[in-house]
C-alpha atoms as a PDB file:
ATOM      1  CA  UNK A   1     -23.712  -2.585 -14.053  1.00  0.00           C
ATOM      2  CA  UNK A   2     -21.326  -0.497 -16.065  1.00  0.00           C
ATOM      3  CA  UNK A   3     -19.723  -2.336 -19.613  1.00  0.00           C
ATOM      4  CA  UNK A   4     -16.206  -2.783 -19.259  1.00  0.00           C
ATOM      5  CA  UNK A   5     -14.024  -3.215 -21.415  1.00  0.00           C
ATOM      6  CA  UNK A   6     -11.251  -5.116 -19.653  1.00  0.00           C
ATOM      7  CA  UNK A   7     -10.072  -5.733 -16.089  1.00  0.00           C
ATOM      8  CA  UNK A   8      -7.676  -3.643 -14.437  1.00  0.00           C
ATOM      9  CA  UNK A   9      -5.204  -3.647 -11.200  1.00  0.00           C
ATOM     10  CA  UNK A  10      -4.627  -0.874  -9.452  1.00  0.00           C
ATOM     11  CA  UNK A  11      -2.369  -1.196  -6.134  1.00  0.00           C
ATOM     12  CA  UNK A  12      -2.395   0.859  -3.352  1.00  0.00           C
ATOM     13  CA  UNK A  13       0.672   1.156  -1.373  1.00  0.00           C
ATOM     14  CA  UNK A  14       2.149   2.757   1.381  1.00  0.00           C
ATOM     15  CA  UNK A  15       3.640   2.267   5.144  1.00  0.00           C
ATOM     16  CA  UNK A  16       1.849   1.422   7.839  1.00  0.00           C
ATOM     17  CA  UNK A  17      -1.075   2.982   9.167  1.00  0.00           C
ATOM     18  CA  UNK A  18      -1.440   5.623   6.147  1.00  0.00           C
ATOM     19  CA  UNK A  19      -5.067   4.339   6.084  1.00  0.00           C
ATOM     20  CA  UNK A  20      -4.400   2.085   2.886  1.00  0.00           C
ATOM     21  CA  UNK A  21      -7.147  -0.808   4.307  1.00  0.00           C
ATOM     22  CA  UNK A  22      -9.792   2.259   4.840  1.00  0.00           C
ATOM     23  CA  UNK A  23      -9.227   4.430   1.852  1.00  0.00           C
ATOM     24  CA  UNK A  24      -9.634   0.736  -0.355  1.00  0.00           C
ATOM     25  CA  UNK A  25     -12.486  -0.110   1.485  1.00  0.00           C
ATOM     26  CA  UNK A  26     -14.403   3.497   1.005  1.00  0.00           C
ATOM     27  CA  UNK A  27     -13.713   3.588  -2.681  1.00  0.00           C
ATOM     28  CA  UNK A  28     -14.551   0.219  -3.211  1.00  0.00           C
ATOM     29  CA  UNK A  29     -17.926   0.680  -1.955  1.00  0.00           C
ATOM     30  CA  UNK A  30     -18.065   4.401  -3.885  1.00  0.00           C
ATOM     31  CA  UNK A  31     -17.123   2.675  -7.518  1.00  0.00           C
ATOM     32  CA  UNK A  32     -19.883   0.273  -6.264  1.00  0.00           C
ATOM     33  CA  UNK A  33     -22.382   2.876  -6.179  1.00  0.00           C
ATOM     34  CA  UNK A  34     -21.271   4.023  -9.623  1.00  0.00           C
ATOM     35  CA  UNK A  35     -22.028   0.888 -10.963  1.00  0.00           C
ATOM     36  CA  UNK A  36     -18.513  -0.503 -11.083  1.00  0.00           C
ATOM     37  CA  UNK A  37     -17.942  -3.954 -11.500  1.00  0.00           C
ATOM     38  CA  UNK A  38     -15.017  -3.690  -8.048  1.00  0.00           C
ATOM     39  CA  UNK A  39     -13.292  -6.346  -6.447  1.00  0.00           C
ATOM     40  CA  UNK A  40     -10.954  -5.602  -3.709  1.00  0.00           C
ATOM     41  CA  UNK A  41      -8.059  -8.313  -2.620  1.00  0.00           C
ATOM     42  CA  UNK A  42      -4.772  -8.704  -0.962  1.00  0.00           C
ATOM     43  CA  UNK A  43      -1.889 -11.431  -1.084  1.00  0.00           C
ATOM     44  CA  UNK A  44      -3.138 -12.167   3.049  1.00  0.00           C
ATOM     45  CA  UNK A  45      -7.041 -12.464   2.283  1.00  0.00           C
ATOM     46  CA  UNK A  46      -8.236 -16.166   2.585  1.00  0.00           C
ATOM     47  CA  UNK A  47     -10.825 -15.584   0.094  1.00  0.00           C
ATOM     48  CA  UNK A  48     -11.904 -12.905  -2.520  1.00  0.00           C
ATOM     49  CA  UNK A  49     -15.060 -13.158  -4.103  1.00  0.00           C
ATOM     50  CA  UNK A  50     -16.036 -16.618  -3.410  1.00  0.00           C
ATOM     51  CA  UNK A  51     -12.372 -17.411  -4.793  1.00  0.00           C
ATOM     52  CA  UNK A  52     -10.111 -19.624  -2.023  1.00  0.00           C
ATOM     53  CA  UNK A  53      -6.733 -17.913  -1.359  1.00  0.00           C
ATOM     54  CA  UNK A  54      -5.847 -19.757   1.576  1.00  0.00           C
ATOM     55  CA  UNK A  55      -2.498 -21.262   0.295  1.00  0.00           C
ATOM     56  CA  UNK A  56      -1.016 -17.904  -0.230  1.00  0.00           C
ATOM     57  CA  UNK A  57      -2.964 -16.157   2.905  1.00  0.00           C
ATOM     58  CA  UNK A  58      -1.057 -18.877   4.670  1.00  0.00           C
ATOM     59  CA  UNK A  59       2.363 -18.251   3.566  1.00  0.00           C
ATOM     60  CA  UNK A  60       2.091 -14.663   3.766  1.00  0.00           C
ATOM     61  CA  UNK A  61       0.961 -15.242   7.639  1.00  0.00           C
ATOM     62  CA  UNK A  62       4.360 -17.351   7.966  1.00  0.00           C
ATOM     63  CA  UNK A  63       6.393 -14.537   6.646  1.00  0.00           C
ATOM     64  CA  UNK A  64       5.320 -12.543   9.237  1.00  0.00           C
ATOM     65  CA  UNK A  65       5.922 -14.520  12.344  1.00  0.00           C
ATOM     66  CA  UNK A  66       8.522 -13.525  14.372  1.00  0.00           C
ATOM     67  CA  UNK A  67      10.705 -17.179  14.433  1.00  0.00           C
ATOM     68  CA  UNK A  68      10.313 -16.680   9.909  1.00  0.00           C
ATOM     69  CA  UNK A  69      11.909 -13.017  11.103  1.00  0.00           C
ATOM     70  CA  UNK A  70      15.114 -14.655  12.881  1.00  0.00           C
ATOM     71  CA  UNK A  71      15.243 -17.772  11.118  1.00  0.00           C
ATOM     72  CA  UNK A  72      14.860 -17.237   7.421  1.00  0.00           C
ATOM     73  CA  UNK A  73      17.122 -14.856   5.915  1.00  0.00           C
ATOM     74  CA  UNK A  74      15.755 -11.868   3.077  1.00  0.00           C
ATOM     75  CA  UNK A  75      16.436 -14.649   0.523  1.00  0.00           C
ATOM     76  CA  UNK A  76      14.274 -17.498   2.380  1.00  0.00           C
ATOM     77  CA  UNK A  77      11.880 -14.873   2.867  1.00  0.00           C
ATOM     78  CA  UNK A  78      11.918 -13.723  -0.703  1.00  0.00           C
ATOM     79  CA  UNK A  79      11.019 -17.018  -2.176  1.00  0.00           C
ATOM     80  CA  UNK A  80       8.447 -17.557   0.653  1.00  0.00           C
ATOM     81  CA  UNK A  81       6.672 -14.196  -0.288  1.00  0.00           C
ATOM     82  CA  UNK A  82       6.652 -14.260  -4.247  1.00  0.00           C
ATOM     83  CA  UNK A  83       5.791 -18.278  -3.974  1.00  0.00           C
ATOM     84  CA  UNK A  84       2.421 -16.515  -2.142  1.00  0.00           C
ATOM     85  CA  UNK A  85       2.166 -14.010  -4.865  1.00  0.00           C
ATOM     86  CA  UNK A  86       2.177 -16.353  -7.704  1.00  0.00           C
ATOM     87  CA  UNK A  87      -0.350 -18.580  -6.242  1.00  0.00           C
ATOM     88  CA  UNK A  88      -2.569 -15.457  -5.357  1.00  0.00           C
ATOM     89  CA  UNK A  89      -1.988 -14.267  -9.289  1.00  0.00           C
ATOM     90  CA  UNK A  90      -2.984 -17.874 -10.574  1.00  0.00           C
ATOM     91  CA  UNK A  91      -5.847 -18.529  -7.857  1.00  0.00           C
ATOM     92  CA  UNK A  92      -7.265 -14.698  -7.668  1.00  0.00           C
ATOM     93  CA  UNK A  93      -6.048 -11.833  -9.894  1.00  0.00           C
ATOM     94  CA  UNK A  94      -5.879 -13.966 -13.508  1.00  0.00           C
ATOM     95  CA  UNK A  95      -9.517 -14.983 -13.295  1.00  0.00           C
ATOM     96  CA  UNK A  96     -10.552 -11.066 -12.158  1.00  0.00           C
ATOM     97  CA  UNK A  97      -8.989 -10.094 -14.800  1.00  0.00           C
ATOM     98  CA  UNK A  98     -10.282 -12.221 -17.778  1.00  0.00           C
ATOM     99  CA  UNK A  99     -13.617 -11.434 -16.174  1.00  0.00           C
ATOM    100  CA  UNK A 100     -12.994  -7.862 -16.720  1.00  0.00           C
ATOM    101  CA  UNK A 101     -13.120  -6.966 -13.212  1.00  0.00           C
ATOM    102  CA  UNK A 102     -11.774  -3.701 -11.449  1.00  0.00           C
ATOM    103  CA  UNK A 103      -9.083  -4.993  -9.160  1.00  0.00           C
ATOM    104  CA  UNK A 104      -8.253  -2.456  -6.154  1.00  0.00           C
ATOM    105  CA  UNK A 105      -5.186  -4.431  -3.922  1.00  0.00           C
ATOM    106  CA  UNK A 106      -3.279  -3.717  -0.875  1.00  0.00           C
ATOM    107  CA  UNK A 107       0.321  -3.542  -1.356  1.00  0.00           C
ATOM    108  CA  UNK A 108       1.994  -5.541  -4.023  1.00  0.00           C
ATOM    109  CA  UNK A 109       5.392  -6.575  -5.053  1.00  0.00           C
ATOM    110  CA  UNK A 110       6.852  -2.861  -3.644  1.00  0.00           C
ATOM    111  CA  UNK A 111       6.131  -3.403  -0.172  1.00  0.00           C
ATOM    112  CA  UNK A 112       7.812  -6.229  -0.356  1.00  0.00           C
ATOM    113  CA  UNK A 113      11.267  -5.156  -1.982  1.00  0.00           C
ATOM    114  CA  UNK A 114      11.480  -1.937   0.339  1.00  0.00           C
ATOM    115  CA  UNK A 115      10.290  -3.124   3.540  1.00  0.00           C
ATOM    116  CA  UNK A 116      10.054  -7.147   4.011  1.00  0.00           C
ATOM    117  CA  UNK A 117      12.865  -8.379   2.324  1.00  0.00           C
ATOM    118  CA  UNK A 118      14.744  -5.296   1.390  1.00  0.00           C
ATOM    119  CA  UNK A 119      18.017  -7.051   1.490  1.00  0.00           C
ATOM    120  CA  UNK A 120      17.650  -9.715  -0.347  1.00  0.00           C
ATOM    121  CA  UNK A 121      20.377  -8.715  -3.576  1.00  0.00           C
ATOM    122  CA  UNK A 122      18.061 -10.874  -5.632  1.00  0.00           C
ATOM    123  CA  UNK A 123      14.778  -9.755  -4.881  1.00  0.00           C
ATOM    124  CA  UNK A 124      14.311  -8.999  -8.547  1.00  0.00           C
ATOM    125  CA  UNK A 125      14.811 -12.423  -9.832  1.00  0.00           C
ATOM    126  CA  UNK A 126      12.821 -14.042  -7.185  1.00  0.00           C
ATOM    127  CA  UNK A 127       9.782 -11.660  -8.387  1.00  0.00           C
ATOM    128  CA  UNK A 128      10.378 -12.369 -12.059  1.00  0.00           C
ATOM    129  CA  UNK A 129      10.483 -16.357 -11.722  1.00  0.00           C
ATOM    130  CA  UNK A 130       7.717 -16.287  -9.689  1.00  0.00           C
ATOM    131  CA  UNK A 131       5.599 -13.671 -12.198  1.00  0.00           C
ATOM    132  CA  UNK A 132       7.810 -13.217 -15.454  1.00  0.00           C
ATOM    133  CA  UNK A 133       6.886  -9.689 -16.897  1.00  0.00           C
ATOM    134  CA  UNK A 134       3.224  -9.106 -15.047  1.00  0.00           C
ATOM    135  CA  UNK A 135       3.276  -5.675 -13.254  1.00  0.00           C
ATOM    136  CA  UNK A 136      -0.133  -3.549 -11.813  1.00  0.00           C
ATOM    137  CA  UNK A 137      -1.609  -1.172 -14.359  1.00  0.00           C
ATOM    138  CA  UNK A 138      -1.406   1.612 -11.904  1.00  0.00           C
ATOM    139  CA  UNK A 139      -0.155   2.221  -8.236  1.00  0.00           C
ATOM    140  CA  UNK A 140      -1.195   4.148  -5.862  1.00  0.00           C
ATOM    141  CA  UNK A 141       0.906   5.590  -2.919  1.00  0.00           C
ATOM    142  CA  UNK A 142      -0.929   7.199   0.362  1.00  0.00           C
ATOM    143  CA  UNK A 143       1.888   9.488   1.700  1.00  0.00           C
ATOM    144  CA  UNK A 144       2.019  10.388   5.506  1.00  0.00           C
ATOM    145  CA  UNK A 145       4.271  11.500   8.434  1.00  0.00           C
ATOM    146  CA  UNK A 146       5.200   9.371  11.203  1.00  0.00           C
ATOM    147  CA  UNK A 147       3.220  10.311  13.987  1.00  0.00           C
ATOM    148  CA  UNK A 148      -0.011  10.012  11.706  1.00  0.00           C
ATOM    149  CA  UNK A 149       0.962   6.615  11.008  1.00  0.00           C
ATOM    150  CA  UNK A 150       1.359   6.048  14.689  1.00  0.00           C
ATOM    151  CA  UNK A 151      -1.763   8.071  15.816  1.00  0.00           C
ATOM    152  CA  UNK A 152      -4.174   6.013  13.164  1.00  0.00           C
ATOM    153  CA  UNK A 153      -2.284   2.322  14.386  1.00  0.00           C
ATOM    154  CA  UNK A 154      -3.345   3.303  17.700  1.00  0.00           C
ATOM    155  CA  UNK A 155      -6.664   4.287  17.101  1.00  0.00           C
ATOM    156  CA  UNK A 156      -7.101   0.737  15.756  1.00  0.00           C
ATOM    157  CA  UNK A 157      -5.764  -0.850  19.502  1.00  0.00           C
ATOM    158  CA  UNK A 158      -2.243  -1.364  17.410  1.00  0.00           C
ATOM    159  CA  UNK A 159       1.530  -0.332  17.722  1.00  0.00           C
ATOM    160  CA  UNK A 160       3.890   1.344  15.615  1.00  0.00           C
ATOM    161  CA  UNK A 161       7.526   1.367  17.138  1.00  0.00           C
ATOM    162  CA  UNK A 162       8.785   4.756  15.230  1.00  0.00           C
ATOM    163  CA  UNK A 163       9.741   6.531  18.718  1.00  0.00           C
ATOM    164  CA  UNK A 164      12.814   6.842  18.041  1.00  0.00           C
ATOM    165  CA  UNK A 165      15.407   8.299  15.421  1.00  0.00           C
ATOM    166  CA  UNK A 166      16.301   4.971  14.053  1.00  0.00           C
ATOM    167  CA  UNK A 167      12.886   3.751  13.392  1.00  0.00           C
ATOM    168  CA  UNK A 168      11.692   7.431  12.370  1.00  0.00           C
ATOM    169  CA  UNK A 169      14.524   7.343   9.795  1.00  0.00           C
ATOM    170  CA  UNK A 170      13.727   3.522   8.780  1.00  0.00           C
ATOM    171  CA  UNK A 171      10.162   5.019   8.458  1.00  0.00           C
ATOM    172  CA  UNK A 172      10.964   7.760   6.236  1.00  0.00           C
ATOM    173  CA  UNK A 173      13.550   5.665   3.556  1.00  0.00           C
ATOM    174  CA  UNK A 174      10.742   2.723   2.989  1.00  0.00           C
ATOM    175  CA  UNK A 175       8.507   5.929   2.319  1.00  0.00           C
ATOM    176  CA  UNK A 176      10.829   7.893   0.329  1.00  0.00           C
ATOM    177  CA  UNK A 177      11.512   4.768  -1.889  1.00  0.00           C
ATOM    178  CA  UNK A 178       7.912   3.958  -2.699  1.00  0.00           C
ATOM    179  CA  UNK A 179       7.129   7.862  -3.731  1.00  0.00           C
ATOM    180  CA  UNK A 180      10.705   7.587  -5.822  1.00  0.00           C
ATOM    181  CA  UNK A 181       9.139   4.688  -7.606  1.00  0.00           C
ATOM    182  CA  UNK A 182       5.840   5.941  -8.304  1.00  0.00           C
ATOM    183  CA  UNK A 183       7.215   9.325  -9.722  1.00  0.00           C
ATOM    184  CA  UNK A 184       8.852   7.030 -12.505  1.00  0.00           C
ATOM    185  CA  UNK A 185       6.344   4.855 -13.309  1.00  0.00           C
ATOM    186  CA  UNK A 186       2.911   4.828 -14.375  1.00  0.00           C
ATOM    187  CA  UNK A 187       1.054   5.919 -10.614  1.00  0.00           C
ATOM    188  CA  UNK A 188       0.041   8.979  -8.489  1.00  0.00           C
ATOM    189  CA  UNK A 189       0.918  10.030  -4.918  1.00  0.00           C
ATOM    190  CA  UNK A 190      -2.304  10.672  -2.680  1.00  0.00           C
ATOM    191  CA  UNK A 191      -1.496  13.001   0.544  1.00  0.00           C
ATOM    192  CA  UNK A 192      -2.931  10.574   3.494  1.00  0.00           C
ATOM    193  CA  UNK A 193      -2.694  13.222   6.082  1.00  0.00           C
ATOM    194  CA  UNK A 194      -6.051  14.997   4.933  1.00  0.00           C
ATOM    195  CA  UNK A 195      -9.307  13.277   6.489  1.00  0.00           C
ATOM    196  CA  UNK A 196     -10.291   9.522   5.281  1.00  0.00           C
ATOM    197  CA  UNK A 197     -13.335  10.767   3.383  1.00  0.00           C
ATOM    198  CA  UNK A 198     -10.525  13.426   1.102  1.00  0.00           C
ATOM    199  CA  UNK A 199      -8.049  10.696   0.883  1.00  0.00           C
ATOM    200  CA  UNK A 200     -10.917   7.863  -0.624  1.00  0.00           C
ATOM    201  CA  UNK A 201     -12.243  10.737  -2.718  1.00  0.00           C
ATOM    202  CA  UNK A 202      -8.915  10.746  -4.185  1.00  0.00           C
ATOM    203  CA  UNK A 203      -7.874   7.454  -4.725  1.00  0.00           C
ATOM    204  CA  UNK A 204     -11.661   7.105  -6.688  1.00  0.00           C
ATOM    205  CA  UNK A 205     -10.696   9.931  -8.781  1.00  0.00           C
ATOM    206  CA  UNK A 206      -6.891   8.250 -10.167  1.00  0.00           C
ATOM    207  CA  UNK A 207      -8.838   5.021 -10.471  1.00  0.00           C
ATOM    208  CA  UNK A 208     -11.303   6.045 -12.767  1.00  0.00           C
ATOM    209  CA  UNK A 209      -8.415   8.236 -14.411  1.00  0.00           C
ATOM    210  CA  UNK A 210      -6.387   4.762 -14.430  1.00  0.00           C
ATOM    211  CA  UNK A 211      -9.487   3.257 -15.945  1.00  0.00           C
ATOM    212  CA  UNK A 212     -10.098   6.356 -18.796  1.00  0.00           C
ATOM    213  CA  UNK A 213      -6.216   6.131 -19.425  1.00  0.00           C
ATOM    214  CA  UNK A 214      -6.422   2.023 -20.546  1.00  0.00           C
ATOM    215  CA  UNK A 215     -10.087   2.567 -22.020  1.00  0.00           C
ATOM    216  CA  UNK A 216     -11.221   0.356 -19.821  1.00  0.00           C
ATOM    217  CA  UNK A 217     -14.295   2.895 -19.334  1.00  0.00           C
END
């Protein structure tokens, strides 16, 4: 096993069915190989390395359901969301970290503030009670087009309602947000169009680079 020097998070983001869950799972078992000391995780995972994460797995199931959609509003939502995130920080990422582990994670906070509850006015807040000033070391975005999105969803027996202009266009701003953030802050864009072995190559390449840039390597 490689020496590290710390841990690190890296997040990778992006709409669905840009092949975030397949590109983590390649280069997880890639920086394996190397000799990586890799953990993979996500705020809806019951359990991460032997760790429990079922309180916030639960809550973030809740979120989704469609009666939380019609009955809580972005605020309600908001609360129920970062209350998961906390308790997945606390329960999962704090102790990967102090144990100097590689942390790769599917979606974080961003997701949230463009997509879920996008109109909550005090989304912000919300995040910084629940987590004060922690943010990822690096984030990832997969970029794709619509109808890749909908082609890979399918493949995998799913759905993706983006037949028509208003989802297409709903599509596009969540996308065009999260590659607006990225381009400002410390991250890369990966293009998710190009075949899943390309796109995991990638996203082990700006890990390691994420890893070189902290000297955690």
């Amino acid at each position: 096993m490689r020496k590290q020097n710390r841990g690190i998070l890296v997040v990778v983001e992006g709409v669905d069915g840009v092949g975030k869950t397949t590109a983590i799972h390649s280069a997880y078992n890639q920086l394996k190989a190397l000799g990586y000391d890799v953990v993979k995780t996500s705020e809806s995972a019951k359990s991460v390395e032997g760790i429990d994460n079922t309180f916030a797995s639960i809550l973030v199931s809740q979120v989704r359901e469609m009666y939380t959609q019609e009955q809580a509003d972005a605020t309600t939502q908001s609360l129920m969301i970062n209350a998961a995130r906390r308790a997945h920080y606390q329960n999962v990422i704090e102790p990967l970290l102090k144990a100097g582990k590689v942390i790769i994670m599917d979606r974080f906070y961003l997701s949230t503030f463009f997509n879920y509850q996008s109109e909550c006015p005090v989304n912000g807040q919300i995040y910084s009670l629940a987590m004060g000033q922690f943010k990822p070391d690096y984030t990832v975005v997969l970029r794709a087009n619509a109808e890749t999105s909908r082609t890979r969803i399918a493949a995998r027996g799913g759905s993706l309602d983006i037949n028509d202009d208003k989802a297409i266009a709903r599509f596009a701003t969540i996308q065009n947000k999260l590659l607006s953030w990225v381009t400002n802050n410390k991250g890369a864009v990966i293009e998710a169009t190009r075949s899943a072995e390309e796109v995991a190559a990638e996203l082990v390449d700006q890990i390691l680079y994420a890893m070189e840039d902290l000297m955690v390597v």
